[in-house]
N, C-alpha and C. Protein backbone atom coordinates (compact mmCIF):
# COMPACT_ATOMS: atom_id res chain seq x y z
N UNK A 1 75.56 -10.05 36.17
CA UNK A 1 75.35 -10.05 34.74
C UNK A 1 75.35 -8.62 34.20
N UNK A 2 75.80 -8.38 33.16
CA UNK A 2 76.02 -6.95 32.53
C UNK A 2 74.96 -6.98 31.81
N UNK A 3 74.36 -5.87 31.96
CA UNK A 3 73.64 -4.95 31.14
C UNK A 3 73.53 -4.93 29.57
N UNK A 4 72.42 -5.04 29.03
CA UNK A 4 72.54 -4.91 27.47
C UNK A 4 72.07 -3.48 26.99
N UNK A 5 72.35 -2.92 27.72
CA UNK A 5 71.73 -1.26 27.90
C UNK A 5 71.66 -0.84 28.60
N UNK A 6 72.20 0.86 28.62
CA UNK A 6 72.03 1.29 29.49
C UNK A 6 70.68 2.96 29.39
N UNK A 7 70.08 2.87 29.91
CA UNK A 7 68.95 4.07 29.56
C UNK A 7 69.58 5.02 30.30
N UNK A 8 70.27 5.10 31.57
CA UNK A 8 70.53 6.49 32.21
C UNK A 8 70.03 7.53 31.90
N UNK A 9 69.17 8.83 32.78
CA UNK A 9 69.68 10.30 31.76
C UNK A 9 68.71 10.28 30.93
N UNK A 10 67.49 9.10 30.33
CA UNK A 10 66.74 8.76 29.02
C UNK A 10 65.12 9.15 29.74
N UNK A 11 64.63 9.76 28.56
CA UNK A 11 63.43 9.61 28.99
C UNK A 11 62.29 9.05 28.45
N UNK A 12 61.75 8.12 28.01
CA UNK A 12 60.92 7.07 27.20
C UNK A 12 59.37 7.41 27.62
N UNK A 13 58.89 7.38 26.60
CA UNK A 13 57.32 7.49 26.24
C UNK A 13 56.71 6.00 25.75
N UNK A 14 56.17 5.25 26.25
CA UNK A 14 55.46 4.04 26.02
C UNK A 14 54.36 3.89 25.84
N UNK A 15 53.78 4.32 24.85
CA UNK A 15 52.07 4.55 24.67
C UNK A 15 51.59 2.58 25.06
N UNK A 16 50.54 2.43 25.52
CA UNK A 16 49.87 1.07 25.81
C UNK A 16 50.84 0.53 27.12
N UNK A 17 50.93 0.90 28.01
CA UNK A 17 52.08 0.56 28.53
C UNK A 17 51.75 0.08 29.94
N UNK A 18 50.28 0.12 30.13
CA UNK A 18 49.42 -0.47 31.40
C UNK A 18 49.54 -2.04 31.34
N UNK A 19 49.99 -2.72 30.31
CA UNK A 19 49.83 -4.21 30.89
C UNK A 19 50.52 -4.96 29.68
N UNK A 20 50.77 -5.98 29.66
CA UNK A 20 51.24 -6.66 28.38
C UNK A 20 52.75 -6.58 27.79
N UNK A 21 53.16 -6.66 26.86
CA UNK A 21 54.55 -6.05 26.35
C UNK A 21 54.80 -4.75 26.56
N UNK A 22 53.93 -3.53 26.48
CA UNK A 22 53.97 -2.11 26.58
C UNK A 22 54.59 -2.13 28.37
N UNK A 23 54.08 -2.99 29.18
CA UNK A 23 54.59 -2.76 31.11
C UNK A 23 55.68 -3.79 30.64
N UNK A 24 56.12 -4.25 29.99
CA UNK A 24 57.12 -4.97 30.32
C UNK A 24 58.50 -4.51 29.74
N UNK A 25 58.31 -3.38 28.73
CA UNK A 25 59.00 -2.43 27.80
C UNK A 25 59.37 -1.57 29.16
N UNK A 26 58.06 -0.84 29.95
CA UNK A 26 58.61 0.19 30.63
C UNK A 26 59.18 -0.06 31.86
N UNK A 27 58.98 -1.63 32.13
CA UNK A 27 59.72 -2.06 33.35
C UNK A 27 61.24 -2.46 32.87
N UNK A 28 61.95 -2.78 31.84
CA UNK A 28 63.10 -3.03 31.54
C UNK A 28 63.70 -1.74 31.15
N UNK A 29 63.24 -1.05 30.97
CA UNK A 29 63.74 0.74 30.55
C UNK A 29 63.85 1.34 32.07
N UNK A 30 62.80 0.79 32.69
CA UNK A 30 63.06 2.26 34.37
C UNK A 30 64.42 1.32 34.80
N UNK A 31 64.70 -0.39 34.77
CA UNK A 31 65.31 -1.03 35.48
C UNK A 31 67.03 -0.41 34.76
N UNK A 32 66.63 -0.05 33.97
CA UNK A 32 68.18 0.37 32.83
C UNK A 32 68.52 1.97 33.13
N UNK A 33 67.62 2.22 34.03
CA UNK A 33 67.89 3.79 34.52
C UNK A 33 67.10 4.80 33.90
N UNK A 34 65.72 4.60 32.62
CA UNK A 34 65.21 5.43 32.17
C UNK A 34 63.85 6.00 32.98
N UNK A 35 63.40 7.33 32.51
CA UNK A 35 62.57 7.92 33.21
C UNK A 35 61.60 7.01 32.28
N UNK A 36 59.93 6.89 32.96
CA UNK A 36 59.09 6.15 31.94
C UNK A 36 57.74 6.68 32.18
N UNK A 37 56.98 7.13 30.92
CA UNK A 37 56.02 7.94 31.17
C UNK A 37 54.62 6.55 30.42
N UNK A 38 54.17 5.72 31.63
CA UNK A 38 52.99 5.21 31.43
C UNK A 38 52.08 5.77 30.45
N UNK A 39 51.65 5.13 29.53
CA UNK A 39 50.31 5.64 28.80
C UNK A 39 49.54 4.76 28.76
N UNK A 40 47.93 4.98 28.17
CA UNK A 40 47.19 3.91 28.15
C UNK A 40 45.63 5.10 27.75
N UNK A 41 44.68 4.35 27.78
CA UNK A 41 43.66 5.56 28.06
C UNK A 41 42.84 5.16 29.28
N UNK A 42 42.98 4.00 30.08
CA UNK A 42 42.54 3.99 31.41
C UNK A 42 43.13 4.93 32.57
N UNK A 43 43.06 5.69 33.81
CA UNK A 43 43.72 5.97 34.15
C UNK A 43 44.32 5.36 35.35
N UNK A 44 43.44 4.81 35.72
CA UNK A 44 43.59 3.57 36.66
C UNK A 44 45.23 2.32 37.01
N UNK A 45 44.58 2.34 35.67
CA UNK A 45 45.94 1.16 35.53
C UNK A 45 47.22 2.03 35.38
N UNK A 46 47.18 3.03 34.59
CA UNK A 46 48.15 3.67 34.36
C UNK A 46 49.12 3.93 35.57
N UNK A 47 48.31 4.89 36.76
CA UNK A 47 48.41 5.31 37.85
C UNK A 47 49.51 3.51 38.31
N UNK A 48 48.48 2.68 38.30
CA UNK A 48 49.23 1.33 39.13
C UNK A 48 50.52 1.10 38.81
N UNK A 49 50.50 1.23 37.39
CA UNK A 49 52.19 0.57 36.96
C UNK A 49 53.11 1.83 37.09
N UNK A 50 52.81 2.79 36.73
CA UNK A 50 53.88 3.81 37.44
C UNK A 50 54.19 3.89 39.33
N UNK A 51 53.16 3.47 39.95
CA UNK A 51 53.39 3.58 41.04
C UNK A 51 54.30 2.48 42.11
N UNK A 52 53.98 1.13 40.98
CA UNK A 52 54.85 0.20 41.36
C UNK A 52 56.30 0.37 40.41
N UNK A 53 56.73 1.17 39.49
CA UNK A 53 57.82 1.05 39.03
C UNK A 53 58.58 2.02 40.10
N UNK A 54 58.05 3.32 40.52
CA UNK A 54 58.11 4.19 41.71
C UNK A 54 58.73 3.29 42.55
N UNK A 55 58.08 2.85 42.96
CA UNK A 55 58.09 1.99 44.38
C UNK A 55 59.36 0.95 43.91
N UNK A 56 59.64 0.16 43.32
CA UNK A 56 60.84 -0.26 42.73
C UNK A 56 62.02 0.34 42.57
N UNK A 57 62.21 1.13 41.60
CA UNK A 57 63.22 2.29 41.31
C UNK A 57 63.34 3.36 42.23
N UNK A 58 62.27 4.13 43.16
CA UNK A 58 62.67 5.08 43.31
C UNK A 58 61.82 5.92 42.54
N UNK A 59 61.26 6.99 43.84
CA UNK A 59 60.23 8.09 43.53
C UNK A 59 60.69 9.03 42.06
N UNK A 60 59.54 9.57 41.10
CA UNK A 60 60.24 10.62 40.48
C UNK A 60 60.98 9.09 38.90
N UNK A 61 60.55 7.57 39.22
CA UNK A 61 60.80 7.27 37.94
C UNK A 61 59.86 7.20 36.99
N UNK A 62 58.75 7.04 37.05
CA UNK A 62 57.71 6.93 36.00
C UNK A 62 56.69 7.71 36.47
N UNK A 63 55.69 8.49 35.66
CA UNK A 63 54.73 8.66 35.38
C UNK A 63 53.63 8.30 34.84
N UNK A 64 52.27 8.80 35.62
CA UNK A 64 51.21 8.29 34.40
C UNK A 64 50.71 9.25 33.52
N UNK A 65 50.42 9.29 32.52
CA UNK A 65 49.60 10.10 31.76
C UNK A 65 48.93 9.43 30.67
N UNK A 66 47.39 9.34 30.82
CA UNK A 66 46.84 8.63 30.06
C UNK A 66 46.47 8.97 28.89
N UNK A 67 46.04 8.52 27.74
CA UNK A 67 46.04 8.98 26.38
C UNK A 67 45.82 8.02 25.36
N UNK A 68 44.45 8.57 24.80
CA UNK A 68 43.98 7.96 23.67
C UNK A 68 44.56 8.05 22.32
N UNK A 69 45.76 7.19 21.92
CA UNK A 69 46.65 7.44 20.53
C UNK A 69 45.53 8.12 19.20
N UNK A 70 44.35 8.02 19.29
CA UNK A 70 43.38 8.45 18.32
C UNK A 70 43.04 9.70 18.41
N UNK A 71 43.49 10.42 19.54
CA UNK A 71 43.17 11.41 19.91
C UNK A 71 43.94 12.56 19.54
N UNK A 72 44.62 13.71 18.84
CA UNK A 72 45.22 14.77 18.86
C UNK A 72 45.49 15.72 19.87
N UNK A 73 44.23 15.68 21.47
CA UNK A 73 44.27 16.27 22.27
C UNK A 73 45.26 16.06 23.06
N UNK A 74 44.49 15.12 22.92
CA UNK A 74 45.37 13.33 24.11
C UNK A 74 46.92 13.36 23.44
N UNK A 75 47.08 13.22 22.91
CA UNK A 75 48.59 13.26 22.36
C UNK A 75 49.24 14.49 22.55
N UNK A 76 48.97 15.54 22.00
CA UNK A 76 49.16 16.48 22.77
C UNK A 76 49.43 17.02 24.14
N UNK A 77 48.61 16.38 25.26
CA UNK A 77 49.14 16.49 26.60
C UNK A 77 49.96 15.67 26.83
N UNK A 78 49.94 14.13 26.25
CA UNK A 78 51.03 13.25 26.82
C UNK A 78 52.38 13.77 26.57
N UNK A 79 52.59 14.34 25.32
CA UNK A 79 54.04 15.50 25.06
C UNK A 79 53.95 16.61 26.38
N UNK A 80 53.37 17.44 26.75
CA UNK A 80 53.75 18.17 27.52
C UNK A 80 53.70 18.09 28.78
N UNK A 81 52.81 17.03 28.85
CA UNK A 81 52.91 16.58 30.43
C UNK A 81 54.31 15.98 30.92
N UNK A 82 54.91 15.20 29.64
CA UNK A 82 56.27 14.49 29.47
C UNK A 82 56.89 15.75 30.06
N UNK A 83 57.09 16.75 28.91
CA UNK A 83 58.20 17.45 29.44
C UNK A 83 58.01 18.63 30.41
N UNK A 84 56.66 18.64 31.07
CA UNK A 84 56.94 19.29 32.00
C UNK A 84 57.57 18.37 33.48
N UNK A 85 57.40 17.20 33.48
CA UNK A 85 57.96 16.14 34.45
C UNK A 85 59.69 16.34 33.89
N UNK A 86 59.99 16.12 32.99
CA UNK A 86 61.05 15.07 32.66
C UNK A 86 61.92 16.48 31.95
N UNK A 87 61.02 17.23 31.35
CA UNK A 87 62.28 17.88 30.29
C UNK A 87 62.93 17.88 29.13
N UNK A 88 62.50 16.73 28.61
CA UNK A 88 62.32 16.09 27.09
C UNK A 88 61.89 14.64 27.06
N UNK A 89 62.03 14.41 25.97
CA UNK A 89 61.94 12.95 25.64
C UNK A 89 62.56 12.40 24.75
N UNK A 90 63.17 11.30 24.81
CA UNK A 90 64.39 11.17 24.11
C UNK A 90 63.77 9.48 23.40
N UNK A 91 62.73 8.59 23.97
CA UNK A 91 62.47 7.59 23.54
C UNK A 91 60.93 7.35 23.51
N UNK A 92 60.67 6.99 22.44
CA UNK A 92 58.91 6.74 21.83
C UNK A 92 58.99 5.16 21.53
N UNK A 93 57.91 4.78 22.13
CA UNK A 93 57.70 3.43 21.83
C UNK A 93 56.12 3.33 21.31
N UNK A 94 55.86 3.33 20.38
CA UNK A 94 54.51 3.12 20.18
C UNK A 94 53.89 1.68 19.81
N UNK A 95 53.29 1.62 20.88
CA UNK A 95 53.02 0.11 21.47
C UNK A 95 51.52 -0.06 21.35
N UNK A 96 50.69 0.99 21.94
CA UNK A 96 49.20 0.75 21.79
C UNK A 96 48.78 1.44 20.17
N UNK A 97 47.40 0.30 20.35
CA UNK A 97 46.76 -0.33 18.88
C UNK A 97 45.67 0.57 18.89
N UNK A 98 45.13 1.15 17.73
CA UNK A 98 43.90 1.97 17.84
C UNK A 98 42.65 0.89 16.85
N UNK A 99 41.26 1.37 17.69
CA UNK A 99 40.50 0.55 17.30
C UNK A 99 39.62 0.71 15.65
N UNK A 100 39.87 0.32 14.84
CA UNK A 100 39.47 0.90 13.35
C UNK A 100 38.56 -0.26 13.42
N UNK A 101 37.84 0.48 12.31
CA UNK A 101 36.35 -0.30 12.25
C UNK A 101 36.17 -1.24 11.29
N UNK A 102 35.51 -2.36 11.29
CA UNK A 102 36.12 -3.84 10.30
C UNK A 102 34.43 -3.47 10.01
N UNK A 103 33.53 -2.71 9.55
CA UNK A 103 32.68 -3.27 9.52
C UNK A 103 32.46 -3.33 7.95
N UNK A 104 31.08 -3.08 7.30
CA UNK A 104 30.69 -2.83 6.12
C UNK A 104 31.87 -2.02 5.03
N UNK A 105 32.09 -1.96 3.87
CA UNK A 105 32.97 -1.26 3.37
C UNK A 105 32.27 0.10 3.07
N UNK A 106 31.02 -0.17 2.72
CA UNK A 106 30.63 1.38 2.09
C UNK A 106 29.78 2.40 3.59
N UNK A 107 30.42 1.21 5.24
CA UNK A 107 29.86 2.30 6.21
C UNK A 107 31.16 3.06 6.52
């Protein structure tokens, strides 16, 4: 069956990407030839799904780097941690949800 894409050469950023649609984004991107940089803010899980896309594809395809999208720090390293692995980044998927507060209006 042919391919509906090809990532080759690509390097994709998947924020939320430890479990759910976000691992299933970065498992059809490493399978299409892209580099894939796990995010999440656990680091745990993170570590797991890069290590099994690794282990699939081939050492050197995904990374973890964990990161709280609420964070400026955190965002910040997930960019340079990217390109000190990879060298750029060529694809953003922003997948994870940040937690805003439903409570009182005037808290």
């Amino acid at each position: 069956m042919a391919s509906l894409f090809d990532m080759s050469g690509k390097v994709a950023v998947i924020t939320g990407s430890s479990r759910g649609i976000g691992k299933a984004i970065a498992e059809q991107m490493a399978e299409q030839g892209a580099k894939v940089v796990i995010s999440s803010r656990k680091p745990g899980p993170c570590q797991e799904v890069a290590g099994e896309l690794n282990e699939k594809h081939g050492e050197g395809t995904a990374i973890a780097v964990p990161a709280n999208i609420s964070s400026k720090d955190d965002l910040t390293n997930l960019v340079e941690e990217t390109r000190k692995a990879f060298g750029k980044i060529d694809v953003l998927v922003c997948n994870a949800a940040s937690n805003p507060y439903y409570g009182p209006m005037e808290e």
